[in-house]
C-alpha atoms as a PDB file:
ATOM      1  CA  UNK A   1     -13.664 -39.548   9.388  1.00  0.00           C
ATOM      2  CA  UNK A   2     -11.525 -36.891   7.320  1.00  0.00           C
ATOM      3  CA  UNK A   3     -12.245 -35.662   3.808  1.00  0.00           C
ATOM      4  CA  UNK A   4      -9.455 -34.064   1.964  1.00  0.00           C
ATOM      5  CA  UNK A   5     -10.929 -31.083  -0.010  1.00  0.00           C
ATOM      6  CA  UNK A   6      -9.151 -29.070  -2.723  1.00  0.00           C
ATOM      7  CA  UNK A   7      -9.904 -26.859  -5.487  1.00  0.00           C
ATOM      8  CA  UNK A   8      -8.797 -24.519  -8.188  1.00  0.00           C
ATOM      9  CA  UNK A   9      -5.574 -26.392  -9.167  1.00  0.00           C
ATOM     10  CA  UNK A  10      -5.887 -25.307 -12.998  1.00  0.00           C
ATOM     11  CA  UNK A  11      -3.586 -27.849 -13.927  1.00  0.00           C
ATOM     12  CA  UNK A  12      -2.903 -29.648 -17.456  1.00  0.00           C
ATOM     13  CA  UNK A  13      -1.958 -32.838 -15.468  1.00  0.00           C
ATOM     14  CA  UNK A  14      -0.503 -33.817 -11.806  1.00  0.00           C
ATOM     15  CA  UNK A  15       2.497 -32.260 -10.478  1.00  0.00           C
ATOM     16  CA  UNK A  16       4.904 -33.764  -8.300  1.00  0.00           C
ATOM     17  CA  UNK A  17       3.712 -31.522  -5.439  1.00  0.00           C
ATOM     18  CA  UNK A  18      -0.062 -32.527  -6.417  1.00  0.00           C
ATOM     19  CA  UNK A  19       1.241 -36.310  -5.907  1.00  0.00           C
ATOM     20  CA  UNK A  20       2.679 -35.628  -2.793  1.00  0.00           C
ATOM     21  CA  UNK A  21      -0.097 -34.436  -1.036  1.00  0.00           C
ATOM     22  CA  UNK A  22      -1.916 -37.695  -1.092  1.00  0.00           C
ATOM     23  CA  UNK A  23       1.075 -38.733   1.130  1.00  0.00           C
ATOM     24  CA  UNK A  24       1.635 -35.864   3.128  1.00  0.00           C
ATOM     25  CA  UNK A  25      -1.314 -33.531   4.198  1.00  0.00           C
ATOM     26  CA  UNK A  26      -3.903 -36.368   2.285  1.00  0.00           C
ATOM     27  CA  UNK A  27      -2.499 -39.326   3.828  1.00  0.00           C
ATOM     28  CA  UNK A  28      -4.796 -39.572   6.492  1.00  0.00           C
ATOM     29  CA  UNK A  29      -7.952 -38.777   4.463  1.00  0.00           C
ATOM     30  CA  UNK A  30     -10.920 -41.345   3.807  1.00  0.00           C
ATOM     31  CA  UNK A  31     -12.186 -39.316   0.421  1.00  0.00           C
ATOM     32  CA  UNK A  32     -11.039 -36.417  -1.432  1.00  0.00           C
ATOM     33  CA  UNK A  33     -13.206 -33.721  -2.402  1.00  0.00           C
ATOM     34  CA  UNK A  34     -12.218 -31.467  -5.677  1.00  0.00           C
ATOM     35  CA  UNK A  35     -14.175 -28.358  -6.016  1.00  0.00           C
ATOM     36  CA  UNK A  36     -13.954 -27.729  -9.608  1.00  0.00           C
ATOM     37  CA  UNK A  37     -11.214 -25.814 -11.825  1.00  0.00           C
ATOM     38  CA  UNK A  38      -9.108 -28.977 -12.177  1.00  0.00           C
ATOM     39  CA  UNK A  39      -8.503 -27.776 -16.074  1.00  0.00           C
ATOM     40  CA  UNK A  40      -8.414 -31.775 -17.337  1.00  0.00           C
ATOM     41  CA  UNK A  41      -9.536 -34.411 -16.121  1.00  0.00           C
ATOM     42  CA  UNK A  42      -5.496 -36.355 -15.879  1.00  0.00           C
ATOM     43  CA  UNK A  43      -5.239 -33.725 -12.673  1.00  0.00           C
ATOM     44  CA  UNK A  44      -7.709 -36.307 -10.617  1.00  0.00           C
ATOM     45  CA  UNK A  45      -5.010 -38.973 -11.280  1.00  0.00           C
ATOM     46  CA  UNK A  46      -2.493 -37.642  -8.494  1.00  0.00           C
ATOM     47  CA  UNK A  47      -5.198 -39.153  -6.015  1.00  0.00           C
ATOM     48  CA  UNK A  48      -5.579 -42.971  -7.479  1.00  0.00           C
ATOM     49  CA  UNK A  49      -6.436 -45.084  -4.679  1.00  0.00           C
ATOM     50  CA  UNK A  50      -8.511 -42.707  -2.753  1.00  0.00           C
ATOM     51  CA  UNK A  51     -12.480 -42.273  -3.486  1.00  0.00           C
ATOM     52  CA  UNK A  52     -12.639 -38.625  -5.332  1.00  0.00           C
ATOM     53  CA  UNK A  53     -15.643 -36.501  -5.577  1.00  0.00           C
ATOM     54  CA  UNK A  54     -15.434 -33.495  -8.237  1.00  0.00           C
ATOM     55  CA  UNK A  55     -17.556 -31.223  -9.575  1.00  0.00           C
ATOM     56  CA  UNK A  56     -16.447 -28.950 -12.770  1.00  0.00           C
ATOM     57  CA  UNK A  57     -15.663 -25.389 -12.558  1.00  0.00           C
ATOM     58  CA  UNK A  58     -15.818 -22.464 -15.162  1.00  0.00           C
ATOM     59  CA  UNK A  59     -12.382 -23.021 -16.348  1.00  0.00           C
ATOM     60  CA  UNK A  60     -12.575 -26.615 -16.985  1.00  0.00           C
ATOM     61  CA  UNK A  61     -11.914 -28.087 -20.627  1.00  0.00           C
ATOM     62  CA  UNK A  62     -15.420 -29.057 -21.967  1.00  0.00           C
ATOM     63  CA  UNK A  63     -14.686 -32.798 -21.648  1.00  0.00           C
ATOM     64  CA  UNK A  64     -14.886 -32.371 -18.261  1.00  0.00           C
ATOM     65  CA  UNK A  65     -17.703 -30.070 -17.680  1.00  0.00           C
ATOM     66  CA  UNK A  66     -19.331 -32.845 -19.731  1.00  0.00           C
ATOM     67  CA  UNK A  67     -18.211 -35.753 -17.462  1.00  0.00           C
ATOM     68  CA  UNK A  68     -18.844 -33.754 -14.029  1.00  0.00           C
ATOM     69  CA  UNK A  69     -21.403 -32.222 -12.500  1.00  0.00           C
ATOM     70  CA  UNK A  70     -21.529 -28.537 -11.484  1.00  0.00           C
ATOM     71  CA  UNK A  71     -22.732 -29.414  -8.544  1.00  0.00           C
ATOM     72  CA  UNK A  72     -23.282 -32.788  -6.155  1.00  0.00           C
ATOM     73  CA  UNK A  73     -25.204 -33.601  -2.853  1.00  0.00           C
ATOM     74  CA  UNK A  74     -22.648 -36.402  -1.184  1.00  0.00           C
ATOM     75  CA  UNK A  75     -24.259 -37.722   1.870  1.00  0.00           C
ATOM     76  CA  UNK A  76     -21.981 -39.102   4.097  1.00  0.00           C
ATOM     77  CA  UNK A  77     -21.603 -40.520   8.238  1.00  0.00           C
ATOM     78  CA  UNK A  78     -24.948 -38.920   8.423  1.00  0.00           C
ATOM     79  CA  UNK A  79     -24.002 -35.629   7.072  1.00  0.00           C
ATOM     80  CA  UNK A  80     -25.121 -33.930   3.456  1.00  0.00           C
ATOM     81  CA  UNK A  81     -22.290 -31.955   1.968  1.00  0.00           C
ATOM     82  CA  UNK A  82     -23.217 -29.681  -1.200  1.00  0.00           C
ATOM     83  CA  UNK A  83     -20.354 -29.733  -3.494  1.00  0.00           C
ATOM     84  CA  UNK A  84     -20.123 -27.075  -6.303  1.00  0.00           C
ATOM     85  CA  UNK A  85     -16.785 -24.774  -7.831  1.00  0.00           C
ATOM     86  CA  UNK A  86     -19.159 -21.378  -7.581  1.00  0.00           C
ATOM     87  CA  UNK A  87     -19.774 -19.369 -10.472  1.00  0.00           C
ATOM     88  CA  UNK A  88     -19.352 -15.030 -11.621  1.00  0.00           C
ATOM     89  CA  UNK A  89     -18.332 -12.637  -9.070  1.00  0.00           C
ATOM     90  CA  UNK A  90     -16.611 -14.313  -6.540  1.00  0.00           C
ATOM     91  CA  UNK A  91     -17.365 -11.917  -3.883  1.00  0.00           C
ATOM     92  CA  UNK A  92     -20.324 -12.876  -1.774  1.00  0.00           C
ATOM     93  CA  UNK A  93     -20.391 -16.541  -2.984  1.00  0.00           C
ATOM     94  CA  UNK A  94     -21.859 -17.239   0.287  1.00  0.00           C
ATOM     95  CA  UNK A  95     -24.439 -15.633  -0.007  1.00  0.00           C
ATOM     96  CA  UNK A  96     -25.187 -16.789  -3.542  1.00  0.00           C
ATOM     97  CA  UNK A  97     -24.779 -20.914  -2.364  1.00  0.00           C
ATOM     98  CA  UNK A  98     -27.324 -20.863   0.382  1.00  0.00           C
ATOM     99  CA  UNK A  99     -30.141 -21.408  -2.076  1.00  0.00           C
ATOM    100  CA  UNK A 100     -27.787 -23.505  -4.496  1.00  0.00           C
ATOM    101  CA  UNK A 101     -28.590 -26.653  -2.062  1.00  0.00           C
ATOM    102  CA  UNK A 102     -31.493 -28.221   0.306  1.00  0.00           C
ATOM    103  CA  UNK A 103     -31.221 -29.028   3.335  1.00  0.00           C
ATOM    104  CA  UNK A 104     -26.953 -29.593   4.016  1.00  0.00           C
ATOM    105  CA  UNK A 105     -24.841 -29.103   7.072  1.00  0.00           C
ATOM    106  CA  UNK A 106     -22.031 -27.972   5.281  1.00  0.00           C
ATOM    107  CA  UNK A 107     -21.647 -26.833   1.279  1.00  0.00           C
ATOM    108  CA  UNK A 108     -17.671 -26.704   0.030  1.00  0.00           C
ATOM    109  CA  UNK A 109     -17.096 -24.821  -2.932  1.00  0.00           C
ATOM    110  CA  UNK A 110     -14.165 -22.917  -4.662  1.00  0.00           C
ATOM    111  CA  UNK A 111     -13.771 -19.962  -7.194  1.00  0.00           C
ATOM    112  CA  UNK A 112     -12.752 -17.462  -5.104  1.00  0.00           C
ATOM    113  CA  UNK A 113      -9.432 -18.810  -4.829  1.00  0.00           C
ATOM    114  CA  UNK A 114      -9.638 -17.703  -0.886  1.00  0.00           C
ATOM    115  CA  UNK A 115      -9.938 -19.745   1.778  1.00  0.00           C
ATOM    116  CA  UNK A 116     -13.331 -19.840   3.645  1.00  0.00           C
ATOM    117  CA  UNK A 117     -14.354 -21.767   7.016  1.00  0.00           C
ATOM    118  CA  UNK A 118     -17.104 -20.026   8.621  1.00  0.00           C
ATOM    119  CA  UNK A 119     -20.730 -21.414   9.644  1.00  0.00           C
ATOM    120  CA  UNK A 120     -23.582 -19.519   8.427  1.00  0.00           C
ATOM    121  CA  UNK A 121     -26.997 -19.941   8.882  1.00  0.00           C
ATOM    122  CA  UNK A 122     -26.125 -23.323  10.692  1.00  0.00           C
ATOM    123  CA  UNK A 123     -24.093 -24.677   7.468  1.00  0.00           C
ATOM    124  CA  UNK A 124     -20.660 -24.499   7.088  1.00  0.00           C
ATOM    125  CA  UNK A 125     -19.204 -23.094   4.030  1.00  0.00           C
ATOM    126  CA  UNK A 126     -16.021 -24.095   3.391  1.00  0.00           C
ATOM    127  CA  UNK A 127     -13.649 -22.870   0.483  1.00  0.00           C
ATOM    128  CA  UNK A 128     -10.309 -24.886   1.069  1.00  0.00           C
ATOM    129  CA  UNK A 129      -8.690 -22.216  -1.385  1.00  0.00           C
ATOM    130  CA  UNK A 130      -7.029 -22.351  -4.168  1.00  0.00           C
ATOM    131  CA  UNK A 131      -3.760 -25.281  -5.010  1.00  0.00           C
ATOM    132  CA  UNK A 132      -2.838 -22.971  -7.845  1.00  0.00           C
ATOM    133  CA  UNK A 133      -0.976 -19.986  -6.753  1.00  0.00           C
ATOM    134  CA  UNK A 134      -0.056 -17.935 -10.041  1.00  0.00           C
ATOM    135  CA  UNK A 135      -2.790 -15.167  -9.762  1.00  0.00           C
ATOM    136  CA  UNK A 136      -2.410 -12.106  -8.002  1.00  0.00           C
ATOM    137  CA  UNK A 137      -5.628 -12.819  -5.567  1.00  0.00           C
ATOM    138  CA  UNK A 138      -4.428 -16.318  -4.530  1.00  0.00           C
ATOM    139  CA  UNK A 139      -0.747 -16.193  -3.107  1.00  0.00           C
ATOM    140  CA  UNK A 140      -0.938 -18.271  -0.974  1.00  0.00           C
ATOM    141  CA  UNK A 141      -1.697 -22.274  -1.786  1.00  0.00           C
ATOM    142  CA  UNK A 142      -3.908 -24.119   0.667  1.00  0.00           C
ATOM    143  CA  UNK A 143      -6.383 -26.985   0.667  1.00  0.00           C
ATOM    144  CA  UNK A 144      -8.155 -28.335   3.302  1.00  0.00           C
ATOM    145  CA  UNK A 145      -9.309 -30.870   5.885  1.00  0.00           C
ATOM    146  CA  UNK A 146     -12.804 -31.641   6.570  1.00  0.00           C
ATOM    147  CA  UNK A 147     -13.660 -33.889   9.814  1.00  0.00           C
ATOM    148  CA  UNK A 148     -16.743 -35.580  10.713  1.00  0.00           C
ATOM    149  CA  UNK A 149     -17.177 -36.657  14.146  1.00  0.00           C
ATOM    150  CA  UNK A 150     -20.751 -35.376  15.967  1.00  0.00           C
ATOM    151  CA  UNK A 151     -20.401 -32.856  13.951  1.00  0.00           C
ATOM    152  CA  UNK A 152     -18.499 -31.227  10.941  1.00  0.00           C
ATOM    153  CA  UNK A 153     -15.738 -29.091  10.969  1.00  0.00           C
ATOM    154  CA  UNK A 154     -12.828 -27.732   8.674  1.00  0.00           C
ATOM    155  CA  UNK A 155      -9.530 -27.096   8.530  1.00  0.00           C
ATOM    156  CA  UNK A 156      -7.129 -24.552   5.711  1.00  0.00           C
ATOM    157  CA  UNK A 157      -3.766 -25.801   5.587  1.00  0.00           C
ATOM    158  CA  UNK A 158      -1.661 -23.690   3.458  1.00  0.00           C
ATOM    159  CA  UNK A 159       0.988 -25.136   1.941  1.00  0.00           C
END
């Protein structure tokens, strides 16, 4: 099974390129997970037709830090993934997440606006990036793949 993961798109409402992803590098994809900083809620629309899991981030509009969670256990094929954005300095998040959830064999986040795929601790943490690429830390767009098979593994595409 693949999971399409994104985050940090800090968008008012879809884009064309945000559409064509769910028929491009999402077409294959089962769900999609968003890892907070959509901005509005209208952003989650560019994925209609595919089951979406999203958490809020710190730069979210209050209506949807009221209708999301900042954070979401989604077990899945046998697997627990902790879902959150990620929250103040965003170096070290790592470090900061591994007591954020119990017992998970992978936690995807964002925040950092860099990409992350690296197991630690026997979980893998992985930080597709960010969609957005206007600030001077995140250059380069990229989301990212997710596969479950025996076990899980992850994939940055930039775009």
């Amino acid at each position: 099974m693949k999971i399409g993961v994104i985050s940090d798109t800090h968008l008012r409402k879809p884009t064309p390129e945000l559409y064509q992803l769910q028929h491009t590098v999402f077409a294959d994809v089962s769900m999609i997970l968003h890892a907070g900083d959509l901005t509005e809620l209208e952003v989650l629309e560019a994925f209609s037709g595919k089951e979406v899991v999203a958490v809020s981030g710190n730069m979210d509009a209050r209506i949807v830090m009221n209708q999301l969670p900042s954070k979401k256990v989604i077990e899945i094929q046998g697997f627990r993934i902790g879902l959150t954005h990620g929250w103040g300095n965003p170096f070290g998040m790592p470090k900061k997440l591994v007591g954020a959830f119990d017992k998970v064999d992978a936690i995807v986040y964002g925040h950092t606006h860099r990409p992350d795929n690296k197991i630690r601790e026997g979980i893998l943490f992985f930080n597709p990036g960010a969609f957005f690429g206007g600030f001077p830390f995140a250059r380069k767009r990229s989301v990212g793949i997710l596969t479950l098979g025996e076990r899980i593994s992850g994939q940055i595409i930039n775009l």
